[in-house]
Every structure is written in C-alpha cells, then in structure tokens.
PDB file of N, CA and C in Angstrom:
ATOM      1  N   UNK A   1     -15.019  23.227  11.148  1.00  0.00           N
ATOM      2  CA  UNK A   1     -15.885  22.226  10.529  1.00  0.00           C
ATOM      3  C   UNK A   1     -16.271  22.607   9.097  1.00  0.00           C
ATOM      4  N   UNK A   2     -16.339  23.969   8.634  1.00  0.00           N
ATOM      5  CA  UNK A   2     -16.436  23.990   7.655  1.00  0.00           C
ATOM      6  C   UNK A   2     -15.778  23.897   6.360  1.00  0.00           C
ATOM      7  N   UNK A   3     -14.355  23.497   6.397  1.00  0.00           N
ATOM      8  CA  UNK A   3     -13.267  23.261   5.628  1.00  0.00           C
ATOM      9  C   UNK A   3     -13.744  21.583   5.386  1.00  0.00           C
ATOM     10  N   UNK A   4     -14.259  20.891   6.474  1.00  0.00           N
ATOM     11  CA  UNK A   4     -14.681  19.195   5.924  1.00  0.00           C
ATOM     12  C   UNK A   4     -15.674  19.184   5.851  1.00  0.00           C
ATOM     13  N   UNK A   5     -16.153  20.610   5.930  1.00  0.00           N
ATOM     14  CA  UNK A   5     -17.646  20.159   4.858  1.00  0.00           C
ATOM     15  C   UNK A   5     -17.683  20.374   3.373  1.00  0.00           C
ATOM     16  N   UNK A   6     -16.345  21.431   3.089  1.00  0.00           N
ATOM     17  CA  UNK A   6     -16.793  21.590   1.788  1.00  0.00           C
ATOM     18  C   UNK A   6     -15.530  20.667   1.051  1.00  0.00           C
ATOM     19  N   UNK A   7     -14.587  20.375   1.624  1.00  0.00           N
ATOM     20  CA  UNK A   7     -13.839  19.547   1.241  1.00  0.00           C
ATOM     21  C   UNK A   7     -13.924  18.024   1.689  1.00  0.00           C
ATOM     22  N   UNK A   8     -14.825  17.533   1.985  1.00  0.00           N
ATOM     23  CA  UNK A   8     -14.728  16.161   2.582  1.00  0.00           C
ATOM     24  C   UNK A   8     -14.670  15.022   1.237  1.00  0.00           C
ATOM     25  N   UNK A   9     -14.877  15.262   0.012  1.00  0.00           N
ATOM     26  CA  UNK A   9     -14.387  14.820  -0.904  1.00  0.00           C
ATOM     27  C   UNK A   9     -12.997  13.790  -1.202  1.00  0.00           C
ATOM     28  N   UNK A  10     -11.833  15.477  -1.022  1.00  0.00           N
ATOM     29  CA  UNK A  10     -10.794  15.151  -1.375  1.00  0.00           C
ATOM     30  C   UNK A  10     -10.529  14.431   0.347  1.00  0.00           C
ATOM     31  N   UNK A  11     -10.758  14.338   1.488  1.00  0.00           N
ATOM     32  CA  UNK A  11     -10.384  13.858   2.858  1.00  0.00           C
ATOM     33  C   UNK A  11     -10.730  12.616   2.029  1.00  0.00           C
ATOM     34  N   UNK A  12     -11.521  12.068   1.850  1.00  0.00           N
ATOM     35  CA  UNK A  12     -11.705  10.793   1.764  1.00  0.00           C
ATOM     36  C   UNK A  12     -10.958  10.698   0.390  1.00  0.00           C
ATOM     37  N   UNK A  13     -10.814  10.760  -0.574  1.00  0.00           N
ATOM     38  CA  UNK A  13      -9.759  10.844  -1.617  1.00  0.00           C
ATOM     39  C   UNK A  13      -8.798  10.162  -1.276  1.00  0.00           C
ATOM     40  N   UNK A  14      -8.018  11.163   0.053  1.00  0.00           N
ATOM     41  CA  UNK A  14      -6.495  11.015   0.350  1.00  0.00           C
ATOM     42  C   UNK A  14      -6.437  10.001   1.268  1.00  0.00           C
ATOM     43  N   UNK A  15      -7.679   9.511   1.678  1.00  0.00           N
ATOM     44  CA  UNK A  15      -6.833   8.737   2.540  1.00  0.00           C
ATOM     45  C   UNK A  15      -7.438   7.223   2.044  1.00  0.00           C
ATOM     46  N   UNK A  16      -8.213   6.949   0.655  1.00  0.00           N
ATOM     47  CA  UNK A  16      -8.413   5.993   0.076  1.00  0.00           C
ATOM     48  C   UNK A  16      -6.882   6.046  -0.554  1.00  0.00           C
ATOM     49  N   UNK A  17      -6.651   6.518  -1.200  1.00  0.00           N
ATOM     50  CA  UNK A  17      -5.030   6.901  -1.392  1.00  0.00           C
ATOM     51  C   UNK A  17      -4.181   6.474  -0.949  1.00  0.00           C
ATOM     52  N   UNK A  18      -3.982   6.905   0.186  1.00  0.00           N
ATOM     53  CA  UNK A  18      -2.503   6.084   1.407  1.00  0.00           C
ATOM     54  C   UNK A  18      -2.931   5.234   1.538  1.00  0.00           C
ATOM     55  N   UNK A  19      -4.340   4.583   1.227  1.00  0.00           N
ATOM     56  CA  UNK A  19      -4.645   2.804   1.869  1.00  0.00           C
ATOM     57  C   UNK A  19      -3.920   2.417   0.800  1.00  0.00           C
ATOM     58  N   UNK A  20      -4.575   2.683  -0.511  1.00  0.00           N
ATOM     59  CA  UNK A  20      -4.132   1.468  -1.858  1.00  0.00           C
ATOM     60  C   UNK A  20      -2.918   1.649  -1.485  1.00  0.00           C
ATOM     61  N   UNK A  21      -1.925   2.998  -1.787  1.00  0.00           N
ATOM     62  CA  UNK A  21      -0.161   3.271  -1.724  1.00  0.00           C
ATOM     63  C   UNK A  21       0.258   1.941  -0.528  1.00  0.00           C
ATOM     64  N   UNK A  22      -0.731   1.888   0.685  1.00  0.00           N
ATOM     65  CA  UNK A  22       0.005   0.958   1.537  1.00  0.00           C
ATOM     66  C   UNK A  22       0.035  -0.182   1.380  1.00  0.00           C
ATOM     67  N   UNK A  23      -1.715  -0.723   0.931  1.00  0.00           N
ATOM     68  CA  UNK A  23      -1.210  -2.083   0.035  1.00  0.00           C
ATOM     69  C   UNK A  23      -0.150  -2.747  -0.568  1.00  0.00           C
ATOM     70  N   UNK A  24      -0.065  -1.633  -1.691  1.00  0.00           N
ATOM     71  CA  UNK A  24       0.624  -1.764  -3.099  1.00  0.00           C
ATOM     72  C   UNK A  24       2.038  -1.914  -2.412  1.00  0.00           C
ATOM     73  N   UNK A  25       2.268  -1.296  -1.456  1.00  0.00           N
ATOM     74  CA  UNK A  25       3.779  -1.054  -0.906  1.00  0.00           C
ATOM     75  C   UNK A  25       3.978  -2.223  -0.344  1.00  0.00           C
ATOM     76  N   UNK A  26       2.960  -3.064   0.616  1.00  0.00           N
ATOM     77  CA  UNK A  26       3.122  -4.235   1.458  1.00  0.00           C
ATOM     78  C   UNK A  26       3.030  -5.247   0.426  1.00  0.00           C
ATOM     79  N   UNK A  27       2.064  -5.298  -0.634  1.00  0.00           N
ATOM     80  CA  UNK A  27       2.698  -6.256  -1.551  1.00  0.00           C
ATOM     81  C   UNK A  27       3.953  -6.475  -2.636  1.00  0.00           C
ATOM     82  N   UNK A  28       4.370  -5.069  -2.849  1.00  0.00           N
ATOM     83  CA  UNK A  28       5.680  -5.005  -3.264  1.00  0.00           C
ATOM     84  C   UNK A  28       6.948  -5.838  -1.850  1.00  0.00           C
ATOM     85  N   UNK A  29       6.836  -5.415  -1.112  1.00  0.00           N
ATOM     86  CA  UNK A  29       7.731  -5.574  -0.221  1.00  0.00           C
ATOM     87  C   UNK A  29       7.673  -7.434   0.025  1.00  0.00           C
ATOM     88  N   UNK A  30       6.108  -7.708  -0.057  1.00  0.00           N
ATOM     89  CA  UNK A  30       6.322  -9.173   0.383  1.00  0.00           C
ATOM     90  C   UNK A  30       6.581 -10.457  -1.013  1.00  0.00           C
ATOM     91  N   UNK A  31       6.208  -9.337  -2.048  1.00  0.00           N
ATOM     92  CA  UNK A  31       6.823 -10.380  -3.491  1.00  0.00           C
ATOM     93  C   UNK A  31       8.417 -10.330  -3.469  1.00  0.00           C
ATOM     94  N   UNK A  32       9.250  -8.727  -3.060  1.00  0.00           N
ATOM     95  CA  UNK A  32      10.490  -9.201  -2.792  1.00  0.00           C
ATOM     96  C   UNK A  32      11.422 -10.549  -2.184  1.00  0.00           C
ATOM     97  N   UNK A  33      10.108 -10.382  -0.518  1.00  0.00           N
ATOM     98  CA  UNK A  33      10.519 -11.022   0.146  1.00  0.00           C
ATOM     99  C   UNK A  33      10.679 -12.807  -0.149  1.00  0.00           C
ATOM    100  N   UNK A  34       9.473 -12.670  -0.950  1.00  0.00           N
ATOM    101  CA  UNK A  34       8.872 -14.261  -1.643  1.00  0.00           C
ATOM    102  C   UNK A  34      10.076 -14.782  -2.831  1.00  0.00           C
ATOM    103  N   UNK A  35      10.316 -13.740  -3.220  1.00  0.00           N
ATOM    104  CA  UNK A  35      11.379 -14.369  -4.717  1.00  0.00           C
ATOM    105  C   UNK A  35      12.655 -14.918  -3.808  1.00  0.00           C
ATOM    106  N   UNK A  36      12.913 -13.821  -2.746  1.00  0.00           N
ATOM    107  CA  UNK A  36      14.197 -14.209  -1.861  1.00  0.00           C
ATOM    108  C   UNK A  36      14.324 -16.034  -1.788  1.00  0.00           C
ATOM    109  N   UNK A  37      13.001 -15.943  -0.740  1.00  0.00           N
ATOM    110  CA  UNK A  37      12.844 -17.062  -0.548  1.00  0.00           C
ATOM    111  C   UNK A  37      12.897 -18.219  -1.403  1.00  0.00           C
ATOM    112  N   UNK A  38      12.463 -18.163  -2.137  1.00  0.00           N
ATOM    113  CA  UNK A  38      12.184 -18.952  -3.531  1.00  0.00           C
ATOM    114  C   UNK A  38      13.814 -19.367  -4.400  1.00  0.00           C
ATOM    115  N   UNK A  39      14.657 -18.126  -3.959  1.00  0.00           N
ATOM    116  CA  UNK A  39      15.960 -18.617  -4.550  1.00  0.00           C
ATOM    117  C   UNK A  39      17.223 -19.883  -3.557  1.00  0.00           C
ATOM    118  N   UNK A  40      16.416 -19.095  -2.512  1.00  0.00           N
ATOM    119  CA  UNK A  40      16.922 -19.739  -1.303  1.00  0.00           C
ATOM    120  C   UNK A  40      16.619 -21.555  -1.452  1.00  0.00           C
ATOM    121  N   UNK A  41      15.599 -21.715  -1.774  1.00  0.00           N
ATOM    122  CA  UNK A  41      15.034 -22.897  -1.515  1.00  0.00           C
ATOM    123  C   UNK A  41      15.487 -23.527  -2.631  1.00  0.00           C
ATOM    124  N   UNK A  42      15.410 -23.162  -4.116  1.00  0.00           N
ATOM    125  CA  UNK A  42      15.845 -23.617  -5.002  1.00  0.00           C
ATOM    126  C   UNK A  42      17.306 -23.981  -4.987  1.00  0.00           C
ATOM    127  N   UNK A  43      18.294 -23.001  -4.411  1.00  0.00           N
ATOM    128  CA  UNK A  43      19.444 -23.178  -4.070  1.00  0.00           C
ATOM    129  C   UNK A  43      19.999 -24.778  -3.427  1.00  0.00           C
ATOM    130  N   UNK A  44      18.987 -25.210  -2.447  1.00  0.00           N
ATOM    131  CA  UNK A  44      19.253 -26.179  -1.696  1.00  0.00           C
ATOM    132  C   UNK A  44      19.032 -27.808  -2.681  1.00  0.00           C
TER     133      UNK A  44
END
C-alpha cells in the first residue's frame, strides 16, 4: 500500500491516459470507418 500512496499521482495519470489514447483510437477508427462509408454511398 505504500507504493499507491506515494505514487497515486502518476496511477491516476496513467490510466487518465489509456482512457483519452482509447477515445482518440475509437474515434480514429470510426472517422475511417465513416469516410468508407461516405465513398460508398457517393459511389451509388
């Protein structure tokens, strides 16, 4: 317990961290997915 007491800082740091990274990643992935679409439709 005493390693997250004196570090509980950076714990919460890292894992505010992997949230935004996962965001950022799920909205990268779903603007891909959106342009796809978007060519698709235009196509028709």
């Amino acid at each position: 317990m005493e390693f997250l007491e004196k570090n509980a800082i950076y714990i919460v740091l890292i894992i505010v961290m992997l949230t935004w990274s996962g965001i950022f990643t799920y909205l990268f992935t779903l603007d891909k997915r959106l342009k796809e679409l978007k060519k698709e439709v235009e196509e028709k």
